[in-house]
N, C-alpha and C. Protein backbone atom coordinates (compact mmCIF):
# COMPACT_ATOMS: atom_id res chain seq x y z
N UNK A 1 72.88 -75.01 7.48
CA UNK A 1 73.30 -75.26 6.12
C UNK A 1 73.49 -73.92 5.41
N UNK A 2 74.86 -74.17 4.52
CA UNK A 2 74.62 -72.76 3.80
C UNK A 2 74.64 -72.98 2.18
N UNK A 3 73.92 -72.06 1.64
CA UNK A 3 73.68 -72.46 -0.12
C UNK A 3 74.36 -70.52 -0.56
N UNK A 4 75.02 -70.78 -1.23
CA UNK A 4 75.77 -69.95 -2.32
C UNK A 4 75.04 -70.03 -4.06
N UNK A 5 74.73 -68.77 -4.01
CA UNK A 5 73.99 -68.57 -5.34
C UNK A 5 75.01 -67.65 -6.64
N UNK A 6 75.02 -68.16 -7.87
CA UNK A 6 75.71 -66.70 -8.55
C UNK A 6 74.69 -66.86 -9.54
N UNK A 7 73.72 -65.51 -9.89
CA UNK A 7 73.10 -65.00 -10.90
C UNK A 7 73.25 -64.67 -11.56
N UNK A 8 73.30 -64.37 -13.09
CA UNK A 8 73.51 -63.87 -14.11
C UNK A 8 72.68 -63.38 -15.38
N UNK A 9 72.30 -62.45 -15.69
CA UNK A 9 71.02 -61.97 -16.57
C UNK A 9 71.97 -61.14 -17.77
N UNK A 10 71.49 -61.24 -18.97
CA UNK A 10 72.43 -60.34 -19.99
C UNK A 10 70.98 -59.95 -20.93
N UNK A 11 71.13 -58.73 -20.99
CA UNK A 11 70.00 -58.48 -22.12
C UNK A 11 70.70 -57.65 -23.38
N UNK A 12 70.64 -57.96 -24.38
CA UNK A 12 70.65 -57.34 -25.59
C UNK A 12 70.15 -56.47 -26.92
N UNK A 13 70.39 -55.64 -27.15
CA UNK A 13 69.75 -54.95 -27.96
C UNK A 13 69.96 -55.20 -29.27
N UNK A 14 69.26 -54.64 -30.36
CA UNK A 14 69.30 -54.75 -31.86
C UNK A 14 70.37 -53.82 -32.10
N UNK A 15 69.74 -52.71 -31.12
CA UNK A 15 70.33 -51.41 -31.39
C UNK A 15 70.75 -50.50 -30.21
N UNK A 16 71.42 -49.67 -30.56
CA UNK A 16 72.07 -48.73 -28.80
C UNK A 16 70.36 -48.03 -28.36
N UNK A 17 70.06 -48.31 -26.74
CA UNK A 17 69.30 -47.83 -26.25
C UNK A 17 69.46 -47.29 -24.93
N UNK A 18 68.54 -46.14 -24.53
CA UNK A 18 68.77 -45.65 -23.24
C UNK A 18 68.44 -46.42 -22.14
N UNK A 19 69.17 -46.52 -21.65
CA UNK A 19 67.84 -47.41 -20.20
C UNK A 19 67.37 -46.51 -19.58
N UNK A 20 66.20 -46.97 -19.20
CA UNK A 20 64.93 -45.90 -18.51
C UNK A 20 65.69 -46.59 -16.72
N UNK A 21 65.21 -45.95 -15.77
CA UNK A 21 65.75 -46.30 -14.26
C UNK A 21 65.03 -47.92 -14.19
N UNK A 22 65.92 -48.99 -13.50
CA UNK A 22 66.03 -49.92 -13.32
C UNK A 22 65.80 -50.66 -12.35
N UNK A 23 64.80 -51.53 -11.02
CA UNK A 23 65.10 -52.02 -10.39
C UNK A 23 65.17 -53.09 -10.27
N UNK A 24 66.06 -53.75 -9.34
CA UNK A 24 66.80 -54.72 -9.33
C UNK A 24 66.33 -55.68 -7.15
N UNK A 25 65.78 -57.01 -7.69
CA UNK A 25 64.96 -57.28 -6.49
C UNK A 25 65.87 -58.95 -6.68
N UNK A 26 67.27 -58.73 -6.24
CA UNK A 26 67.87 -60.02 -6.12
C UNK A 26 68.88 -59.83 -4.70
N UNK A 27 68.35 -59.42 -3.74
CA UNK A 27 68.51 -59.62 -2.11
C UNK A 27 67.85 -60.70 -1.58
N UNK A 28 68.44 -61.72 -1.24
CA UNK A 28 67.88 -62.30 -0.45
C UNK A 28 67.57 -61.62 0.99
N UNK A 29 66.39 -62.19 1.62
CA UNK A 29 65.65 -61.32 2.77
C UNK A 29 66.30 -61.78 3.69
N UNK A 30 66.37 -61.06 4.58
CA UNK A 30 67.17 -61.41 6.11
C UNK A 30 65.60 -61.84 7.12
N UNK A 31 65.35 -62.95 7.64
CA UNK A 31 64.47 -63.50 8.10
C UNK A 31 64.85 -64.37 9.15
N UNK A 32 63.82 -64.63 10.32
CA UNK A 32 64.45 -65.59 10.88
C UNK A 32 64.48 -66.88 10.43
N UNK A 33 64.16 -66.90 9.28
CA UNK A 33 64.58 -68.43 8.83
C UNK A 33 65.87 -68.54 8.36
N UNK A 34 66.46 -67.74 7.81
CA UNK A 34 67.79 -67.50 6.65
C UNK A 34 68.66 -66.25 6.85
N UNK A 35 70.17 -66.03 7.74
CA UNK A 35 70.68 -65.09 7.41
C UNK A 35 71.46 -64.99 6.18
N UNK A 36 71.60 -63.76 5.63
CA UNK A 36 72.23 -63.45 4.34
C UNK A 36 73.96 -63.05 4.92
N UNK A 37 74.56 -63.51 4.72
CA UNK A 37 76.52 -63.99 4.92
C UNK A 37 77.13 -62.82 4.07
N UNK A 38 76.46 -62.60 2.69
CA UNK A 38 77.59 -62.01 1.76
C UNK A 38 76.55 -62.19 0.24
N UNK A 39 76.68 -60.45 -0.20
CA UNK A 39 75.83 -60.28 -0.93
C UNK A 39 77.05 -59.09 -1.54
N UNK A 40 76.68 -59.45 -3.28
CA UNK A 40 77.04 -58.40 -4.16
C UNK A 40 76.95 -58.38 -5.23
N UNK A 41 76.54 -57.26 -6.25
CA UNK A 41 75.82 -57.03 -7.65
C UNK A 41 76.37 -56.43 -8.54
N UNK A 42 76.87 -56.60 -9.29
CA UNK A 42 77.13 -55.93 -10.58
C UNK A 42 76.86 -55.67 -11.74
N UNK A 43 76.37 -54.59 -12.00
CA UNK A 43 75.84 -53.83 -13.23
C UNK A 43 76.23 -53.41 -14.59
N UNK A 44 76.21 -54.02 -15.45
CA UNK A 44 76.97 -53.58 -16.62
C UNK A 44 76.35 -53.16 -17.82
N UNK A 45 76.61 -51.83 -18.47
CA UNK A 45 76.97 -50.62 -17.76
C UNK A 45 76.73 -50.00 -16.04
N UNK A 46 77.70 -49.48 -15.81
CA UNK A 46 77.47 -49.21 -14.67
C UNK A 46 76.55 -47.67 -14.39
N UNK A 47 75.92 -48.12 -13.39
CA UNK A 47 75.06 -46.95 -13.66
C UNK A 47 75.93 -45.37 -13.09
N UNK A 48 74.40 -44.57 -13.47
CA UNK A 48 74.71 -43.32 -13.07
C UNK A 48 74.91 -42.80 -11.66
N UNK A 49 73.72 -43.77 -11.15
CA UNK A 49 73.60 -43.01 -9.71
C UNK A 49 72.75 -45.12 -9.41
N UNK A 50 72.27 -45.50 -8.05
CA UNK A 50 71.40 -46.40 -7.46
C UNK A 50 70.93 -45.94 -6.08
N UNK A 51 69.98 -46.37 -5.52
CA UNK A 51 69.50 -45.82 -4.11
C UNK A 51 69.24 -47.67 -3.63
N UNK A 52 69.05 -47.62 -2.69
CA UNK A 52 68.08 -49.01 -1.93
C UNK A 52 66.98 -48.63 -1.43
N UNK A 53 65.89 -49.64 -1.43
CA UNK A 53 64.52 -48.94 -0.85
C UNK A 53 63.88 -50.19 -0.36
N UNK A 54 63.40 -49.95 0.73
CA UNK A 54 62.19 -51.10 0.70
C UNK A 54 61.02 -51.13 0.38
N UNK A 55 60.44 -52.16 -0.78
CA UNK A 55 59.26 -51.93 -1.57
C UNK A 55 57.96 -52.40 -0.36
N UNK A 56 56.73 -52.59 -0.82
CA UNK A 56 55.76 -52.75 -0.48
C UNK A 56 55.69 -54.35 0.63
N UNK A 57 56.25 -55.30 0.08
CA UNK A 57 56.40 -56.73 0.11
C UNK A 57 57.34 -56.99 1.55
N UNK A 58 58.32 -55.83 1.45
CA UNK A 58 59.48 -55.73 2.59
C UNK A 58 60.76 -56.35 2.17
N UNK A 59 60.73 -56.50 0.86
CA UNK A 59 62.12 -56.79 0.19
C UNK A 59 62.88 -55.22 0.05
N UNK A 60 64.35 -55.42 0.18
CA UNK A 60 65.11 -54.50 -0.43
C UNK A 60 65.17 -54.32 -1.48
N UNK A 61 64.88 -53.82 -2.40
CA UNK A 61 65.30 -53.42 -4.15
C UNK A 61 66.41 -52.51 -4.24
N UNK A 62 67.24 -52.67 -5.44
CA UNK A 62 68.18 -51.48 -5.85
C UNK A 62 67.74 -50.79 -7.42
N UNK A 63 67.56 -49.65 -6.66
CA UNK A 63 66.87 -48.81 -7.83
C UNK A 63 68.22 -48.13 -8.68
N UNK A 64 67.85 -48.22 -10.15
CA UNK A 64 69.52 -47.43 -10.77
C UNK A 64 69.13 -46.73 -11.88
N UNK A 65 70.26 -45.57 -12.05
CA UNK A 65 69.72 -44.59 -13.13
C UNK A 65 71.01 -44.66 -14.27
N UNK A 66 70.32 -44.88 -15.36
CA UNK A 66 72.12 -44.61 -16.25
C UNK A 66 71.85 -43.58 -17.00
N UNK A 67 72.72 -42.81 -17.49
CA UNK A 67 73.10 -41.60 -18.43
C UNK A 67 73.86 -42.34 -19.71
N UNK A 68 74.01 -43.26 -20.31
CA UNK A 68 74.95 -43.90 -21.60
C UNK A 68 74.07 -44.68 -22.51
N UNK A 69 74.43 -44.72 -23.90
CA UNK A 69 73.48 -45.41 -24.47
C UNK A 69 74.35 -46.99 -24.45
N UNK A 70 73.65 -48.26 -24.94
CA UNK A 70 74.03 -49.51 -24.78
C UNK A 70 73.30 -50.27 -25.52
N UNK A 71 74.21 -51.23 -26.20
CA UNK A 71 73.63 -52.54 -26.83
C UNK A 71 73.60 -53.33 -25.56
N UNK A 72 74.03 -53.69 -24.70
CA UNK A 72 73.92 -54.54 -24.16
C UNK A 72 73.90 -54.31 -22.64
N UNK A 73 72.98 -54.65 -21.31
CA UNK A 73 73.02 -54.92 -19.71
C UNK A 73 72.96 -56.68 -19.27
N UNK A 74 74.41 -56.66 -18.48
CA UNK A 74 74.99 -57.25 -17.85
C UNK A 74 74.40 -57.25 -16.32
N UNK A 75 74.21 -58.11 -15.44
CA UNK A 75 73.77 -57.79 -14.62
C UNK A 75 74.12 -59.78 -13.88
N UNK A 76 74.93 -59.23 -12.63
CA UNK A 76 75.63 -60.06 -11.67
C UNK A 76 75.26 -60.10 -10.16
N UNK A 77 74.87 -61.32 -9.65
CA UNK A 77 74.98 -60.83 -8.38
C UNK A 77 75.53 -62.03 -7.68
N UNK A 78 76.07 -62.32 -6.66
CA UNK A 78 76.63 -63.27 -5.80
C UNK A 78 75.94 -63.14 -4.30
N UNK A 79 75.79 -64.43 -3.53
CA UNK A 79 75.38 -64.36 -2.36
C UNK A 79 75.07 -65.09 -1.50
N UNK A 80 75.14 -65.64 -0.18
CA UNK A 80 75.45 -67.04 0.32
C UNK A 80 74.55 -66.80 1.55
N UNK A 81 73.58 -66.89 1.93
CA UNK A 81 72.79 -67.86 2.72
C UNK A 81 72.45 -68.63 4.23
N UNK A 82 72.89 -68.35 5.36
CA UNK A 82 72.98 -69.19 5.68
C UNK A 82 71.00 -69.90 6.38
N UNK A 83 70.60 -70.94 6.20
CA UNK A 83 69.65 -71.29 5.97
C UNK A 83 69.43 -71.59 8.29
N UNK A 84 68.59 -71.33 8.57
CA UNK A 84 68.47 -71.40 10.02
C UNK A 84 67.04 -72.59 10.50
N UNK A 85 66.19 -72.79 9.36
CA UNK A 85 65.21 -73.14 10.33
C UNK A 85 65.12 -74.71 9.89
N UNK A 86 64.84 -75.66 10.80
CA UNK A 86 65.18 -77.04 10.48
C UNK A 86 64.14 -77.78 10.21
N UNK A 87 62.83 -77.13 10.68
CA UNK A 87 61.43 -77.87 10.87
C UNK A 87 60.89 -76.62 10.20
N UNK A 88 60.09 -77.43 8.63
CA UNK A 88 59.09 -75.81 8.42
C UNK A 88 58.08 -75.61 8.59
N UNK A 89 57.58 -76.82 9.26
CA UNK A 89 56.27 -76.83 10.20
C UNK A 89 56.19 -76.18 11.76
N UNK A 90 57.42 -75.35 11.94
CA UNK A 90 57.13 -74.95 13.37
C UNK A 90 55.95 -73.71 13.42
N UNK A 91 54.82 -73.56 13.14
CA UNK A 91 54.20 -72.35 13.46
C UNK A 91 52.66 -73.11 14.07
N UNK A 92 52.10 -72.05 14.84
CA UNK A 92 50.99 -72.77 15.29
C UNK A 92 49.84 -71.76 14.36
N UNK A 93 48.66 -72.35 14.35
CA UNK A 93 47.30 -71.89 13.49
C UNK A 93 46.05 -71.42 14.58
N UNK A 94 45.47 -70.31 14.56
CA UNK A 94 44.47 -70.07 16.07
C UNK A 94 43.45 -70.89 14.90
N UNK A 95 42.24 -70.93 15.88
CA UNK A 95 41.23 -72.15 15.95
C UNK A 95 40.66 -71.46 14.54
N UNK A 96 40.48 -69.97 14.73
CA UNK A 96 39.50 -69.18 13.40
C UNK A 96 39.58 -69.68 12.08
N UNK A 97 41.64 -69.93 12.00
CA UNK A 97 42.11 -69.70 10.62
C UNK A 97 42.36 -71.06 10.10
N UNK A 98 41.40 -72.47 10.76
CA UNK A 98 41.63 -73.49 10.34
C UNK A 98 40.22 -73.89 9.45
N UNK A 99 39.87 -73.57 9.20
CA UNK A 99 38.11 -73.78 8.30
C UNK A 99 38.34 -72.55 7.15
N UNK A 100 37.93 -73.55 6.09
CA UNK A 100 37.69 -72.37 4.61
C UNK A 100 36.25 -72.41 4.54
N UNK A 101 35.83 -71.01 3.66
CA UNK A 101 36.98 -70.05 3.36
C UNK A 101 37.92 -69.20 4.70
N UNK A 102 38.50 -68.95 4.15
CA UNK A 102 39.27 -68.22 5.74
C UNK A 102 39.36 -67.14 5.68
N UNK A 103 39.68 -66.82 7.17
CA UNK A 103 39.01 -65.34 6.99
C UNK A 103 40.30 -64.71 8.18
N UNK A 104 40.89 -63.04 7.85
CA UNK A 104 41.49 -63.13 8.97
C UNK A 104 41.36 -61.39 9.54
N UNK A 105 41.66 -61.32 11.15
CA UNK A 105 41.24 -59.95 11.44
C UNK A 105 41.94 -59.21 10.91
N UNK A 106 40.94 -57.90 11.47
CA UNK A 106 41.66 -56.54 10.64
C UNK A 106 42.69 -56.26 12.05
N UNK A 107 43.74 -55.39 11.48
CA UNK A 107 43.90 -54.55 10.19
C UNK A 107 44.68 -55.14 9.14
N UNK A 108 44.41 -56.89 9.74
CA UNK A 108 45.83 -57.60 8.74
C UNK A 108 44.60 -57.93 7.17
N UNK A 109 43.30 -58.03 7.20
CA UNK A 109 42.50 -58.87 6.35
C UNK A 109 42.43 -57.10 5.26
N UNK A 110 42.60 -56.06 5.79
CA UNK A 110 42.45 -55.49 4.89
C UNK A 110 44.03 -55.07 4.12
N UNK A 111 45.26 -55.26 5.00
CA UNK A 111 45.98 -55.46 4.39
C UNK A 111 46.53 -56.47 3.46
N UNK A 112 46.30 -57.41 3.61
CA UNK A 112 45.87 -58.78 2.19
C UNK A 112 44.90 -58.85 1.39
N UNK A 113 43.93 -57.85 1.14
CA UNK A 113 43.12 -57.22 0.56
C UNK A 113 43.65 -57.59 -1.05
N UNK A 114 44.52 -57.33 -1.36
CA UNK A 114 44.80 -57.18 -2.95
C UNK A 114 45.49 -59.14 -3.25
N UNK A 115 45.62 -59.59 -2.22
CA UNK A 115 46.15 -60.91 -2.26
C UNK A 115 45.44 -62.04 -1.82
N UNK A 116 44.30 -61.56 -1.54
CA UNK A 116 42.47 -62.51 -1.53
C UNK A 116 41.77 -62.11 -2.96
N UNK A 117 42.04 -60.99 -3.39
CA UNK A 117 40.85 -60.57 -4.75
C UNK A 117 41.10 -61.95 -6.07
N UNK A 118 39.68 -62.68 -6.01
CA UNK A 118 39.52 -63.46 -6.86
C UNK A 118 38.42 -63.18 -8.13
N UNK A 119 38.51 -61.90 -8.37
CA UNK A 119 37.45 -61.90 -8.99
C UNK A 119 37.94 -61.60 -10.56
N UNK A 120 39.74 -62.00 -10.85
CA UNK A 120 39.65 -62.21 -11.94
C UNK A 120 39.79 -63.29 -12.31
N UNK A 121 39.66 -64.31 -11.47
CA UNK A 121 39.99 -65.99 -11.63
C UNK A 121 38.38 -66.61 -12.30
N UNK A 122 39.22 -67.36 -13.58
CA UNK A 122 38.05 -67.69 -14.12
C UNK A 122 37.19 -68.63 -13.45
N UNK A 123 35.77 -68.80 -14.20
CA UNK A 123 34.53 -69.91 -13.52
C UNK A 123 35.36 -71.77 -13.29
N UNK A 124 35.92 -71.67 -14.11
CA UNK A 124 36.34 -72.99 -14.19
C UNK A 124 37.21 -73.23 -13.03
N UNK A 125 38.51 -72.32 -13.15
CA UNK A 125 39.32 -72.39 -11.82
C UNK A 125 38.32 -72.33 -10.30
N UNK A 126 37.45 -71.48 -10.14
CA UNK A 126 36.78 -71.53 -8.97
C UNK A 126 36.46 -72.66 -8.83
N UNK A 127 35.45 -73.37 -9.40
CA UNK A 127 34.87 -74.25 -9.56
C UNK A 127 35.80 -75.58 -9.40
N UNK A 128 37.32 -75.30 -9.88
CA UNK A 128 37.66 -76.92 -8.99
C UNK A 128 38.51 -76.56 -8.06
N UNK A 129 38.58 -74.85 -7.34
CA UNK A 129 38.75 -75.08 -6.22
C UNK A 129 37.99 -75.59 -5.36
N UNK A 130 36.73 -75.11 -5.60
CA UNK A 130 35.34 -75.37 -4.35
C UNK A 130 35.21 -77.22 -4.54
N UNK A 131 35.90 -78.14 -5.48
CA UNK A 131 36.16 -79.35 -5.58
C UNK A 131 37.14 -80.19 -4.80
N UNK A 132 38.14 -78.63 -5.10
CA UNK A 132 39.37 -79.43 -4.23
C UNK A 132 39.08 -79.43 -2.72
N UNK A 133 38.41 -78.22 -2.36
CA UNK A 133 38.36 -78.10 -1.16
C UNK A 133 37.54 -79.19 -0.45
N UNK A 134 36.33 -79.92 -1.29
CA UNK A 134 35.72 -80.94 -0.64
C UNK A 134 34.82 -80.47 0.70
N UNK A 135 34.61 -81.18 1.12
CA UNK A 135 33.27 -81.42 2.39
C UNK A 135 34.26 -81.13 3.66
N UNK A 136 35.20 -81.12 3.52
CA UNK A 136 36.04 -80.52 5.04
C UNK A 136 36.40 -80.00 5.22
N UNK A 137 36.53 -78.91 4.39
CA UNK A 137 37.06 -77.36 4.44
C UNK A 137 38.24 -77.47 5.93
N UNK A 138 39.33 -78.32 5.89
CA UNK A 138 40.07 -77.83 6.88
C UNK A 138 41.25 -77.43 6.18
N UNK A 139 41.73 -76.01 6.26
CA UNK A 139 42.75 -75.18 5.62
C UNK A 139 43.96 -76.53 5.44
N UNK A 140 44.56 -76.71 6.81
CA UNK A 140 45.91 -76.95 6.49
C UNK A 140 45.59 -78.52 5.55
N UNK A 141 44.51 -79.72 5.67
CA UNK A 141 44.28 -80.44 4.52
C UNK A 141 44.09 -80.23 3.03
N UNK A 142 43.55 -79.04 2.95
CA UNK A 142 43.25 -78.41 1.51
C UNK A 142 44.42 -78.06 1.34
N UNK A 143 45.55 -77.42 1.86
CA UNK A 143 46.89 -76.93 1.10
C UNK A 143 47.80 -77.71 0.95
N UNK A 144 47.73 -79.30 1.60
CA UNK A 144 48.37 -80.34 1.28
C UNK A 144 47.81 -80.93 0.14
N UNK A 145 46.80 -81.19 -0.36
CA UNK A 145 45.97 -81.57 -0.75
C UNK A 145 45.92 -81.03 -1.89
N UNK A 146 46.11 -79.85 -2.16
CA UNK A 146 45.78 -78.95 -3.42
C UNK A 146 47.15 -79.24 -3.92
N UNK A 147 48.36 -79.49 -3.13
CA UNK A 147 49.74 -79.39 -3.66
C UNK A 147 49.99 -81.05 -4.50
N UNK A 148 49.47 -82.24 -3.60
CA UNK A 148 49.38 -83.41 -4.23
C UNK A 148 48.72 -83.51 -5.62
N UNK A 149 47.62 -82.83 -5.68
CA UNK A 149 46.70 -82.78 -6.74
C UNK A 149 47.43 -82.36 -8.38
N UNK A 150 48.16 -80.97 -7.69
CA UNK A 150 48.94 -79.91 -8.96
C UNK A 150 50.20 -80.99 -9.20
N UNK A 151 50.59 -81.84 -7.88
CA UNK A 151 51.45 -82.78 -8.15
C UNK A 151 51.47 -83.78 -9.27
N UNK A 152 50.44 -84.04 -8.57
CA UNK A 152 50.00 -85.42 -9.60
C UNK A 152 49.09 -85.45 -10.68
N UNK A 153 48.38 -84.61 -11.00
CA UNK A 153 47.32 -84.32 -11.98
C UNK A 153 48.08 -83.46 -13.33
N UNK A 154 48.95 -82.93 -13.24
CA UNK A 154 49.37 -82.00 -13.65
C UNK A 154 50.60 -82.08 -14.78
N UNK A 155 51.10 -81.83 -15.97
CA UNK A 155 52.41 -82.07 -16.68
C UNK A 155 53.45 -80.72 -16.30
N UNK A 156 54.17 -80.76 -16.05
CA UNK A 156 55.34 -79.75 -15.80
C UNK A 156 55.82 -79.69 -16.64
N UNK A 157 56.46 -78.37 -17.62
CA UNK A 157 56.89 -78.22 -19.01
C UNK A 157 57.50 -76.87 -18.87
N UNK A 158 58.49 -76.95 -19.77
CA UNK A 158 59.65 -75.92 -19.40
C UNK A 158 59.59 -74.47 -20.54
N UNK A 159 59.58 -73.61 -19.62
CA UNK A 159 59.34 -72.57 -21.04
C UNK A 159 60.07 -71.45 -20.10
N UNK A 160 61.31 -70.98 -20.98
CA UNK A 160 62.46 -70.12 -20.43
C UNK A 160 61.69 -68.98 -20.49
N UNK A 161 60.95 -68.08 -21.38
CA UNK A 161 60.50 -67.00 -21.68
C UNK A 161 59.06 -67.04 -21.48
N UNK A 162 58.74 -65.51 -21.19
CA UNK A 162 57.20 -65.41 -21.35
C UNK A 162 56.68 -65.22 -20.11
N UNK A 163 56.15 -64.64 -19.73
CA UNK A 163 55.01 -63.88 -18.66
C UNK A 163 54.13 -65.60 -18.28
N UNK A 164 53.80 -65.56 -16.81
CA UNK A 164 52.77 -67.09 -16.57
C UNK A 164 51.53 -66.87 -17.26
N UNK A 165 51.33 -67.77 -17.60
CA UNK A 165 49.97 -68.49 -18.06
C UNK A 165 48.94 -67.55 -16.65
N UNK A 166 47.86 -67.42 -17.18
CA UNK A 166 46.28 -67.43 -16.71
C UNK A 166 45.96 -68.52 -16.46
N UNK A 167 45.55 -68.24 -14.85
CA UNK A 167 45.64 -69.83 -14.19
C UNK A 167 44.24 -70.93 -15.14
N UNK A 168 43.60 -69.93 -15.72
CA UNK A 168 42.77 -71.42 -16.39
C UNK A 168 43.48 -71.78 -17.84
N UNK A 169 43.74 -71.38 -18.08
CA UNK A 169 44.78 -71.70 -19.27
C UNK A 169 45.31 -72.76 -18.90
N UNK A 170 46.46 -73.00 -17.83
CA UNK A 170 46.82 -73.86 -17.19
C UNK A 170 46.23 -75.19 -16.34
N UNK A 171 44.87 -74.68 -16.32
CA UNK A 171 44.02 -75.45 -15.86
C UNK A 171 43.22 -76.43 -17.29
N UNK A 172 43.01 -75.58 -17.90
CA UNK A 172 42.62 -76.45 -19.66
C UNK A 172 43.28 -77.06 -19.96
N UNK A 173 44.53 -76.97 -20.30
CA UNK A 173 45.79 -77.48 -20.74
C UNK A 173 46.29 -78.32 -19.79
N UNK A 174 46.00 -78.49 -18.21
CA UNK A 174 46.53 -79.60 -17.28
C UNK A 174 47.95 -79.19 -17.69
N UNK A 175 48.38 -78.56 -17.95
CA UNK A 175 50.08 -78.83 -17.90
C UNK A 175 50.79 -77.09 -17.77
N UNK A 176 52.06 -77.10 -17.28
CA UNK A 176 52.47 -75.59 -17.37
C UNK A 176 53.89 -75.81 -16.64
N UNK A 177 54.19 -74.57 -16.86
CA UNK A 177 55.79 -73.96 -16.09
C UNK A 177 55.47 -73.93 -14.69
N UNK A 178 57.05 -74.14 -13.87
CA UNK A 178 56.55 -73.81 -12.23
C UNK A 178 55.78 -72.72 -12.16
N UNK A 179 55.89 -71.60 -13.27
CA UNK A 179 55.59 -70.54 -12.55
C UNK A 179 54.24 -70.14 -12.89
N UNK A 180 53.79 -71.22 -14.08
CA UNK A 180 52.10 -71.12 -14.39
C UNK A 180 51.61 -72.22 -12.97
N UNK A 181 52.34 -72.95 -13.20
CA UNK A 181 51.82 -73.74 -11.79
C UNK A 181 51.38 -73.07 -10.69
N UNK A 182 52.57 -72.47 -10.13
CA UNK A 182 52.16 -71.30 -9.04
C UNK A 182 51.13 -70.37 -9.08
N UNK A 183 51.00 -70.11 -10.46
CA UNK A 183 50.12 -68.98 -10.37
C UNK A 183 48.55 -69.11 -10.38
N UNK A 184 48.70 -70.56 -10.65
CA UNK A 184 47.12 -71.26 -10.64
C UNK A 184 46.95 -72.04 -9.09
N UNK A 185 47.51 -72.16 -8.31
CA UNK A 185 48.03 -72.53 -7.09
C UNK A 185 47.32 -71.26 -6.37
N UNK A 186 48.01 -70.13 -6.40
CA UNK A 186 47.80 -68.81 -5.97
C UNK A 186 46.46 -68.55 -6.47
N UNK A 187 45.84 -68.55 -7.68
CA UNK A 187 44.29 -68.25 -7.81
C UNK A 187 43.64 -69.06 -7.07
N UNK A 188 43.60 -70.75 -6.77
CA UNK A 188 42.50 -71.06 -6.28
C UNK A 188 42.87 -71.07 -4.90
N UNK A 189 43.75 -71.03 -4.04
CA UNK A 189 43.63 -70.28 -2.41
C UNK A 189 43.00 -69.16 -2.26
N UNK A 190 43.05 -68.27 -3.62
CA UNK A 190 42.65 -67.01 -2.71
C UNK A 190 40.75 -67.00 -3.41
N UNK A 191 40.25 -67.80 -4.09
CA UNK A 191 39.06 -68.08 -3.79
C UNK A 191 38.64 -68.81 -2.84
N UNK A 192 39.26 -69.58 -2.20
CA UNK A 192 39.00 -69.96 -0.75
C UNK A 192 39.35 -69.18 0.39
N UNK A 193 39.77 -67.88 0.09
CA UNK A 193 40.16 -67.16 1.61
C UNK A 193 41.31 -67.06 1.69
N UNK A 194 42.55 -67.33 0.98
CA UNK A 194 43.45 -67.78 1.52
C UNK A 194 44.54 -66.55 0.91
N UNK A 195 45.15 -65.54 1.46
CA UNK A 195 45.82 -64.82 0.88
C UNK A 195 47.19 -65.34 0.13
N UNK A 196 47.59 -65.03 -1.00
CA UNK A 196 48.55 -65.84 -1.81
C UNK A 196 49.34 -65.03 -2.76
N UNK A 197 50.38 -64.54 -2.75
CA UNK A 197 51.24 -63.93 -3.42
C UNK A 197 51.99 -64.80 -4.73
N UNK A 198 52.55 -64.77 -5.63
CA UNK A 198 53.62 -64.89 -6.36
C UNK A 198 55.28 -64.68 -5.73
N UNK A 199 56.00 -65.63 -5.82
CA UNK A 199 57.38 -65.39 -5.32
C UNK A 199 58.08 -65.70 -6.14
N UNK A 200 59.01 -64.65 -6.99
CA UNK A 200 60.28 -65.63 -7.80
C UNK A 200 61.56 -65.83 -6.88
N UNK A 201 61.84 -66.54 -7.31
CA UNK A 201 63.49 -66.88 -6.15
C UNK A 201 64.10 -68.28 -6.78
N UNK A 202 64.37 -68.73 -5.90
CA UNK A 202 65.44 -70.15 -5.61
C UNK A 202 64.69 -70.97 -4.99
């Protein structure tokens, strides 16, 4: 299957401003799940100079520098997809990484190091993870399980602007944006062991 995306971001000013250097993280990843067909971005103003880099995560970013002042950045990108994997359950689990909390060897457990740290997740959020998780601590039940829960327990509410919610915020309130959703999703795995990033995308 193939999916075709066109993006579009416009930001505006009050007043003419410099832009400070810019990066720009709308590549889709080349994976074996998904090749990328046809990719392209446009910048408005156009910049001075851009480089590509790969950040920390293993995404490509395009880094850009402008020299002009501007009321306004334009910013375009186009790009098509082709999607490869048909079953997204094909991976297998060794015996270790099926019981929470989970735990995984080095040198990979200290590289997820910053994507296990729960120690700014509030008492409350812990506390209905170690609920959700229940008396059977078996990983792949708890992550079905935790997803039904945020499913069904939960109000989904739309808010275009604004940085996510603090996953107990979201947790008080029972209700939030996908992306407070996620992010309270992501706190209580990684008090169970479970390394958990943030992803924006499609």
């Amino acid at each position: 299957m193939k999916i075709s995306v066109e993006h579009s971001t416009v930001y505006r000013y009050d007043s003419a401003v410099h832009l400070e250097p810019q990066t720009f993280r709308l590549r889709p990843r080349m994976t074996n799940t998904q090749r990328l067909t046809d990719f392209e971005i446009q910048i408005t103003p156009a910049p001075k100079g851009s480089t590509e880099c790969l950040d920390q995560d293993g995404n490509l970013a395009l880094n850009a520098w402008f020299d002009a002042f501007t009321t306004e950045m334009s910013v375009k990108s186009r790009f098509t997809v082709e999607l490869l994997r048909e079953n997204p359950f094909d991976y297998v689990i060794i015996g270790e990484s099926l019981s929470l909390p989970l735990w995984y060897r080095e040198p990979l457990s200290a590289a997820l190091a910053s994507y296990r740290d729960c120690t700014h997740v509030s008492d409350s959020v812990q506390q209905y993870a170690k609920t959700a998780a229940g008396e059977h601590r078996n990983a792949l039940t708890f992550l079905s399980g935790l997803s039904g829960q945020i499913y069904g327990a939960f109000r989904q509410v739309v808010r275009p602007q604004g940085a996510p919610w603090q996953s107990g915020q979201t947790l008080s309130q029972m209700e939030g944006s996908c992306r407070d959703l996620a992010v309270l999703f992501c706190d209580i795995c990684r008090v169970m062991g479970i390394a958990a990033r943030f992803v924006s995308g499609y």
